[in-house]
Protein backbone atom coordinates (compact mmCIF):
# COMPACT_ATOMS: atom_id res chain seq x y z
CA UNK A 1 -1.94 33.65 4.17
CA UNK A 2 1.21 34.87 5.79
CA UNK A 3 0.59 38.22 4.89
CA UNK A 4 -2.68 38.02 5.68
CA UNK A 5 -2.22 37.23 9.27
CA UNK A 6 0.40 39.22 9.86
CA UNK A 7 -1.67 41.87 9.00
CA UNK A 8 -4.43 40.79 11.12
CA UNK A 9 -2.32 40.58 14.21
CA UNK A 10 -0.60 43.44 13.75
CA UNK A 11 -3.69 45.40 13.34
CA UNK A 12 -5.08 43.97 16.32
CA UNK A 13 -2.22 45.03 18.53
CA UNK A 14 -2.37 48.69 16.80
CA UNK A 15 -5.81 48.77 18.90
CA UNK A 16 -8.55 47.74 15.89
CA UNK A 17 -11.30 45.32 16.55
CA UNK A 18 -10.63 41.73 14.90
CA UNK A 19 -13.05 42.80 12.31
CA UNK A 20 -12.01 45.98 12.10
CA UNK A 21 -8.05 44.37 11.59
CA UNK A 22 -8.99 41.86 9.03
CA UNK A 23 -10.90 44.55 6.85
CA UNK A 24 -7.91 47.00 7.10
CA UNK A 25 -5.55 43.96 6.27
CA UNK A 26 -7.56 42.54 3.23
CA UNK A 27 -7.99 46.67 1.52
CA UNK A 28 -4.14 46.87 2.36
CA UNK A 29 -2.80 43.80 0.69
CA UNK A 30 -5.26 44.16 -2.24
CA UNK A 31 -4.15 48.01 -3.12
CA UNK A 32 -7.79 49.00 -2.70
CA UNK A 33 -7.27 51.93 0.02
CA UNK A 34 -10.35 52.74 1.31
CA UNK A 35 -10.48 55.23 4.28
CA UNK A 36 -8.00 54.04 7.31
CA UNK A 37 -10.12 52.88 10.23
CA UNK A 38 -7.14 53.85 12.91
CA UNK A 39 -5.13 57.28 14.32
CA UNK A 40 -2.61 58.20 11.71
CA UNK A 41 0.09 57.27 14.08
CA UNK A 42 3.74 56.79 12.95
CA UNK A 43 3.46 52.96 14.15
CA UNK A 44 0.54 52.60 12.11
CA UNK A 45 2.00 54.05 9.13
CA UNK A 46 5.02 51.95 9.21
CA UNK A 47 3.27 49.16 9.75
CA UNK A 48 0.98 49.37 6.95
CA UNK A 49 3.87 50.35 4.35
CA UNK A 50 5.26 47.43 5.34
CA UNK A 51 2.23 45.15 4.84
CA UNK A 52 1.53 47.06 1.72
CA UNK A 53 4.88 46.24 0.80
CA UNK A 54 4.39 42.51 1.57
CA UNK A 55 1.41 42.05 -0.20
CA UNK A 56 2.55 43.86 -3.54
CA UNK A 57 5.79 41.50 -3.26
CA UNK A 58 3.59 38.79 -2.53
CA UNK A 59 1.48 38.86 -5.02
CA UNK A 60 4.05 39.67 -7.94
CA UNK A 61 5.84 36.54 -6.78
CA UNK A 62 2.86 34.81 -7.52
CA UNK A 63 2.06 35.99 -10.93
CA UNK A 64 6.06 35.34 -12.06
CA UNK A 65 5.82 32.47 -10.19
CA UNK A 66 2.52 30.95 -11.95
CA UNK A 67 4.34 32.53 -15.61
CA UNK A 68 7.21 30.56 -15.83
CA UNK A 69 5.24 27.67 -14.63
CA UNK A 70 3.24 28.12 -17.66
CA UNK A 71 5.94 28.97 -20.19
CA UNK A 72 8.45 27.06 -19.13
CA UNK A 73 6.67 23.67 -19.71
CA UNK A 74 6.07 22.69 -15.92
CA UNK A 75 2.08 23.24 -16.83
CA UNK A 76 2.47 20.52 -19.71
CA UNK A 77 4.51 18.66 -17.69
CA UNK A 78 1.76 18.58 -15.21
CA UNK A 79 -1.12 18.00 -17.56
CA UNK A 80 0.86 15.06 -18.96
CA UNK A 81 1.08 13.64 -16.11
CA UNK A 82 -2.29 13.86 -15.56
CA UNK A 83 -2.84 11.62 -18.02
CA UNK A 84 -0.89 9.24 -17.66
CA UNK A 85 -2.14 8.43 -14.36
CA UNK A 86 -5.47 8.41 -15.66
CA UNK A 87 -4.32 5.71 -18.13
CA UNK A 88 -2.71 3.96 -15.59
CA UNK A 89 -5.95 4.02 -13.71
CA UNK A 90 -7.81 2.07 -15.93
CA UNK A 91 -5.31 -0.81 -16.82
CA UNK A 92 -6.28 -4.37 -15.98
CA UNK A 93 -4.53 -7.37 -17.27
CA UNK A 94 -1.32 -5.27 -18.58
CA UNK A 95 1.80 -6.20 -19.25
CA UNK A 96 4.57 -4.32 -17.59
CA UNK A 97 8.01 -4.13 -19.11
CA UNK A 98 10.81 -2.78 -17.06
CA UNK A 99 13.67 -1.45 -18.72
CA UNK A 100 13.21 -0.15 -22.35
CA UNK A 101 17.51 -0.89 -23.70
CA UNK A 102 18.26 -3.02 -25.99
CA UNK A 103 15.96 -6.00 -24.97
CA UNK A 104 12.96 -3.88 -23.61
CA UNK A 105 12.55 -2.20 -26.88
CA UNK A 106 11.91 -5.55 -28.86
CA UNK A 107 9.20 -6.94 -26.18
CA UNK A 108 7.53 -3.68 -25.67
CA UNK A 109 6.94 -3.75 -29.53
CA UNK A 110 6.38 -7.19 -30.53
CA UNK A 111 3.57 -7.22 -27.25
CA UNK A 112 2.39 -4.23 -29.05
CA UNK A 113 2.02 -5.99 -31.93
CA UNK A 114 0.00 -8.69 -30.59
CA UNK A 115 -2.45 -6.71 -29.09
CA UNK A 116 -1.43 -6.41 -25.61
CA UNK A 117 -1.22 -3.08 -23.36
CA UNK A 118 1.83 -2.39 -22.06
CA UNK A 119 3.40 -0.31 -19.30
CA UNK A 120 6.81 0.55 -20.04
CA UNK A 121 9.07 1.79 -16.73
CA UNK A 122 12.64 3.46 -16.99
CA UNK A 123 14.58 5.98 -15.19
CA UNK A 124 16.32 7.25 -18.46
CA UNK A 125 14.35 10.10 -19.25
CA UNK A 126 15.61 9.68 -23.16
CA UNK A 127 14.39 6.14 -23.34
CA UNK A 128 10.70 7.30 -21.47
CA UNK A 129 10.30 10.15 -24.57
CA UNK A 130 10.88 7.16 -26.62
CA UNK A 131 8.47 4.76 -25.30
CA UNK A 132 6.06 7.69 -25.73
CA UNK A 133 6.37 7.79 -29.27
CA UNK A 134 6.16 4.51 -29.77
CA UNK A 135 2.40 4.87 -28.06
CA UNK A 136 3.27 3.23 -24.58
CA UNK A 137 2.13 4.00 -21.42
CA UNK A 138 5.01 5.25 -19.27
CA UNK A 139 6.39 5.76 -15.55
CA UNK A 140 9.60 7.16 -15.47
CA UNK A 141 11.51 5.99 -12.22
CA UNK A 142 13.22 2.68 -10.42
CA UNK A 143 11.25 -0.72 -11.06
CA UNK A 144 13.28 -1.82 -8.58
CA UNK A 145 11.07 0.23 -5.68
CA UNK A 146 8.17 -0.35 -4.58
CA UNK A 147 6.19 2.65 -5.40
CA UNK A 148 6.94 3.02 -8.90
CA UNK A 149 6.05 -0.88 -9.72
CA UNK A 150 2.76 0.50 -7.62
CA UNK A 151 2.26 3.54 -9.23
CA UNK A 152 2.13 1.26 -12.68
CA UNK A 153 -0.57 -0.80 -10.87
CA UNK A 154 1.51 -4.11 -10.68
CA UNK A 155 -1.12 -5.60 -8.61
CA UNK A 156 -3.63 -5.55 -11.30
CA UNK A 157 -0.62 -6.40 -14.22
CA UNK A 158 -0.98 -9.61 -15.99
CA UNK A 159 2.61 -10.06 -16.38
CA UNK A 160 5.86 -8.31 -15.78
CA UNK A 161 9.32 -8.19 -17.70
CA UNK A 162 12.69 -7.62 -16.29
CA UNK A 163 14.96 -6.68 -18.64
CA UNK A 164 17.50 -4.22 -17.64
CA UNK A 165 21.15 -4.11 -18.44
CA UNK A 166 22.23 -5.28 -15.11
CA UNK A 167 21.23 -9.15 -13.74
CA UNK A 168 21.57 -7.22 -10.25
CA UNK A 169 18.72 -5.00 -11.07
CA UNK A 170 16.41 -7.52 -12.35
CA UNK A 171 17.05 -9.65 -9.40
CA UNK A 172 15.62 -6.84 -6.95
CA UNK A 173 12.94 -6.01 -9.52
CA UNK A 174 11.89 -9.64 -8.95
CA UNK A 175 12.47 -9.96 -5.52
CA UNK A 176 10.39 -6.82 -5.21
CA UNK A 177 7.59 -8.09 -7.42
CA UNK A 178 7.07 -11.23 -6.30
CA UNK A 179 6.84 -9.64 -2.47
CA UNK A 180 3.81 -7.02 -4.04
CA UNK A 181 1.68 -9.54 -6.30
CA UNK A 182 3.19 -13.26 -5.79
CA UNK A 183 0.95 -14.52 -8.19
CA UNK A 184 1.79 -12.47 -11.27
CA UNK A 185 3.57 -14.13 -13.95
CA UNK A 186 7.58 -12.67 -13.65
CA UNK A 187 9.79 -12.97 -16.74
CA UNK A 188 13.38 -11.84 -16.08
CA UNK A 189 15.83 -11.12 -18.62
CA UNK A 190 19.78 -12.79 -17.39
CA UNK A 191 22.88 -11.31 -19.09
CA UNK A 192 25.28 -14.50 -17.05
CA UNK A 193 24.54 -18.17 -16.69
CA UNK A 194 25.44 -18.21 -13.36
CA UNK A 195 22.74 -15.59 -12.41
CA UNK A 196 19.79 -17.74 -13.57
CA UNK A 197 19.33 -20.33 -11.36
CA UNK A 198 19.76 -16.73 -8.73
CA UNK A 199 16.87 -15.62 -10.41
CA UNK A 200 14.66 -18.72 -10.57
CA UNK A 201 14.89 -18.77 -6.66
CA UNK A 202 13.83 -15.15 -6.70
CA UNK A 203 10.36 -15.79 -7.83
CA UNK A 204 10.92 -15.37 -11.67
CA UNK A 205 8.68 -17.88 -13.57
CA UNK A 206 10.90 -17.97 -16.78
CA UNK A 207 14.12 -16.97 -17.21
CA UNK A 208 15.36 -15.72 -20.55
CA UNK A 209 19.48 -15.23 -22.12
CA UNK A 210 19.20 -13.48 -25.31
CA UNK A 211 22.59 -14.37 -26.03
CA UNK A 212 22.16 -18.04 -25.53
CA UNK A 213 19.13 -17.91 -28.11
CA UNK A 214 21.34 -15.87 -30.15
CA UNK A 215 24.03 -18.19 -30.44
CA UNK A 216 21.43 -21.22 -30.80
CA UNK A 217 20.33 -19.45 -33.84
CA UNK A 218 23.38 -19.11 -35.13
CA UNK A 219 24.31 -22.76 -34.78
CA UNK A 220 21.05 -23.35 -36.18
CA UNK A 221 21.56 -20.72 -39.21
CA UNK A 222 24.75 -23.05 -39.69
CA UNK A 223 22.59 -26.54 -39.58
CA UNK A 224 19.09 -26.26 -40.31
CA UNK A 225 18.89 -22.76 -42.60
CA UNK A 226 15.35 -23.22 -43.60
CA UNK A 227 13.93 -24.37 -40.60
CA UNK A 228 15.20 -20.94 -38.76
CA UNK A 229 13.75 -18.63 -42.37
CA UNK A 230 10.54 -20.50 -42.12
CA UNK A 231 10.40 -19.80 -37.98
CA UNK A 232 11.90 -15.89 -38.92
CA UNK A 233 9.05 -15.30 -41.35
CA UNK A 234 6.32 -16.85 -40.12
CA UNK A 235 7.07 -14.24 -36.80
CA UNK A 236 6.78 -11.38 -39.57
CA UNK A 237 4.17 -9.51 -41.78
CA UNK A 238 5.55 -11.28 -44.52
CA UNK A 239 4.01 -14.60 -43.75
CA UNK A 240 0.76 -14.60 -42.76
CA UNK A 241 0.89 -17.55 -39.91
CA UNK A 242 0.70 -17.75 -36.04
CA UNK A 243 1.81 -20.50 -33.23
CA UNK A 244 -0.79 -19.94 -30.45
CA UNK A 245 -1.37 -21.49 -27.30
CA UNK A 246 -4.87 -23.27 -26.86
CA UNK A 247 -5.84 -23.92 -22.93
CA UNK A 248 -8.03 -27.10 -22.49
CA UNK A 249 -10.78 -26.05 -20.24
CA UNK A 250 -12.71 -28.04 -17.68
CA UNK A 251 -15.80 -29.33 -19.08
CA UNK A 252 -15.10 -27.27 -22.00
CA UNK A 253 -15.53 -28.67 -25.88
CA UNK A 254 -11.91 -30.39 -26.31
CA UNK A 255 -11.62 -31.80 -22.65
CA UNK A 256 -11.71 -35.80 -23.38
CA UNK A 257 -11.61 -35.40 -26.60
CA UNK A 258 -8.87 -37.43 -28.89
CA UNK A 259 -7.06 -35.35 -31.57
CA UNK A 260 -9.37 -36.78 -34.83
CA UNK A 261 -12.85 -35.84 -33.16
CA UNK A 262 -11.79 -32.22 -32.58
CA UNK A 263 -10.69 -32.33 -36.46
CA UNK A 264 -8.80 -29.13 -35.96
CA UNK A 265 -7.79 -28.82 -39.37
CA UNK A 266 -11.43 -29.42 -40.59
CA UNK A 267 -12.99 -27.05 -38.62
CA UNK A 268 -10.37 -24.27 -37.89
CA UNK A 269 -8.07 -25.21 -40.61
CA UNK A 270 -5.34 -25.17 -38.29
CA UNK A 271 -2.28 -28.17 -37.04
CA UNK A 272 -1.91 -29.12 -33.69
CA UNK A 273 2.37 -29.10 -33.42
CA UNK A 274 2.74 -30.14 -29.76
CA UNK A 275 1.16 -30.54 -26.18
CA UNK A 276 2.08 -29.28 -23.01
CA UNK A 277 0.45 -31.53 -20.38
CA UNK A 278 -0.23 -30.13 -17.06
CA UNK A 279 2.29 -31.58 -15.14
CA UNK A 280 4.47 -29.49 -17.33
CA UNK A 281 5.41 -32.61 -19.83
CA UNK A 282 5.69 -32.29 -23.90
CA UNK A 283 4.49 -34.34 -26.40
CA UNK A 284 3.65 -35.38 -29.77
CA UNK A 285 0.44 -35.91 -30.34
CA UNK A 286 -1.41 -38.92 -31.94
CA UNK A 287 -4.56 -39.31 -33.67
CA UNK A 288 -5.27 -40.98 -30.54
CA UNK A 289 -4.12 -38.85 -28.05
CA UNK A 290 -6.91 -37.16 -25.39
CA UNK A 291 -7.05 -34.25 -24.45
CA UNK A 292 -7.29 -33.40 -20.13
CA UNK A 293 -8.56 -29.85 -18.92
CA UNK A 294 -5.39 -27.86 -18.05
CA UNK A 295 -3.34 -29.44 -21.08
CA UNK A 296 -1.86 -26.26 -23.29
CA UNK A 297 -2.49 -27.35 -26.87
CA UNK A 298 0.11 -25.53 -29.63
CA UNK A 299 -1.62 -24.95 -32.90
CA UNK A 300 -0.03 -23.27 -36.28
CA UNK A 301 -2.02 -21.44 -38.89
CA UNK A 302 -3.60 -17.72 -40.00
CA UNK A 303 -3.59 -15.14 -37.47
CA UNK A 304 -7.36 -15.27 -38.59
CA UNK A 305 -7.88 -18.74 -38.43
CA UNK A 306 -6.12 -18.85 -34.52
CA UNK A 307 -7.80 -15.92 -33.39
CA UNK A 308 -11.16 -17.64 -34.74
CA UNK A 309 -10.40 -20.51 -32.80
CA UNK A 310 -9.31 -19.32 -29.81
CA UNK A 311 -12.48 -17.06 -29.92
CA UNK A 312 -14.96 -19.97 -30.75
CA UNK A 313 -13.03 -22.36 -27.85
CA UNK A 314 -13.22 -19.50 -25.51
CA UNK A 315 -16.88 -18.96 -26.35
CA UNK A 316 -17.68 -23.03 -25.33
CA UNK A 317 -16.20 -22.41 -22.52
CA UNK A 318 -18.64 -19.74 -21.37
């Protein structure tokens, strides 16, 4: 377009009409060469090297140019992006995981696992090939700005993680977060014990030590053995059951309802372990005990027979 003015201007002052100018630019610049429209003056014949000149160079930028765009990668680069924004674009209810180390890699898979789509956000390009392979959905950048949480569509997420290495970054992440979508549900992963009551006045809605678990399971490796196998296999393929949380709707089926009428083990062939009352209290359940809409009921059994409950409970609610 540079070229192309120039030429037109330059014309133009050389005495041509505009039209006149703009046709003797565009054969010029193209290499055409029809007849010149002008005296064969010495101005004009320097001038229109020159543009000649301009528009060769121009346009043999532009074919290197659009080349090595191709060849070296930049086009698939572009085309990947492409769609990944399209898959980004039609995410609702996803889980977003920030930080795919040591932590991120083990909930990024195990939500795989359980069915749930998953956004996975890094600024180690490494780690972002890696998530790709695994199958996730990616956005390579700083969860701990605003625009790539909002490029992942954290407004629409169902949940998000924060487990990077530093407690300093998942602070901000959560801080940032909680500022975009208040209401989301914000997990943050803390590396010190002094840093998660930091992070509970954040925003973050659970906060999680790995190595406090870890060293809880080691205690517990050292006095209850079995109890720790049974809970390690029955979270593998090699036992076939499931803990799953059951919601107690309003006015839905199990909503004043005591624990022998819903005969959970009759009908879904499934064990009620605990209850989580809405105030946030546990407890045991009776034979007597009611349930009250917003009570979270913990059940054990099949993935089949869970996911048949929770479908047929789900279904009454409706």
């Amino acid at each position: 377009m540079a070229v192309l003015v120039t030429g037109f201007i330059g014309y133009i002052l050389l005495g041509l009409a505009p039209l006149d100018a703009l046709y003797m630019t565009v054969i010029t610049i193209t290499t055409v060469g029809y007849s010149e429209l002008f005296e064969r003056s010495a101005e004009a014949k320097i001038f229109t090297m020159v543009l000649l000149a301009l528009g060769v160079g121009s346009f043999t930028y532009a074919v290197v140019t659009g080349v090595e765009f191709i060849f070296e990668g930049h086009l698939e680069e572009f085309l990947k992006r492409r769609r990944t924004n399209k898959e980004l674009d039609r995410l609702q209810g996803h889980i977003i995981v920030c930080g795919y180390g040591s932590v991120g890699v083990h909930v990024a898979e195990q939500l795989q696992r359980e069915g749930s789509e998953c956004v996975v956000i890094d600024t180690n390009k490494e780690k972002i090939l890696a998530a790709e392979a695994a199958g996730f959905t990616t956005v390579e950048g700083d969860a701990t700005g605003e625009r790539v949480l909002q490029t992942a569509h954290v407004t629409r997420a169902r949940a998000v993680v924060a487990c990077a290495e530093r407690d300093a970054d998942n602070l901000l992440i959560t801080l940032t977060v909680k500022q975009l979508t208040p209401e989301v549900n914000m997990i943050a992963r803390v590396k010190m014990d002094e840093n998660h009551a930091k992070l509970r006045r954040a925003g973050a809605d659970r906060v999680i030590a790995p190595t406090t678990i870890g060293g809880r399971q080691i205690a517990h490796a050292l006095t209850r053995p079995y109890v720790l196998e049974f809970l390690e296999i029955s979270d593998s393929d090699f036992l076939d059951l499931s803990m799953e949380e059951i919601p107690v709707y309003q006015n839905g089926e199990l909503e004043r309802r005591a624990l022998r009428d819903a005969r959970f083990n009759e009908k879904y062939d499934c064990n009620v372990c605990a209850i989580r009352e809405k105030n946030g209290k546990w407890k045991q359940p009776s034979a007597n005990t009611l349930f009250k809409a917003g009570d979270t009921i913990i059940v054990i059994g099949t993935q089949q027979k869970v996911t048949a409950m929770r479908e047929t409970i789900e279904r009454g609610r409706d």
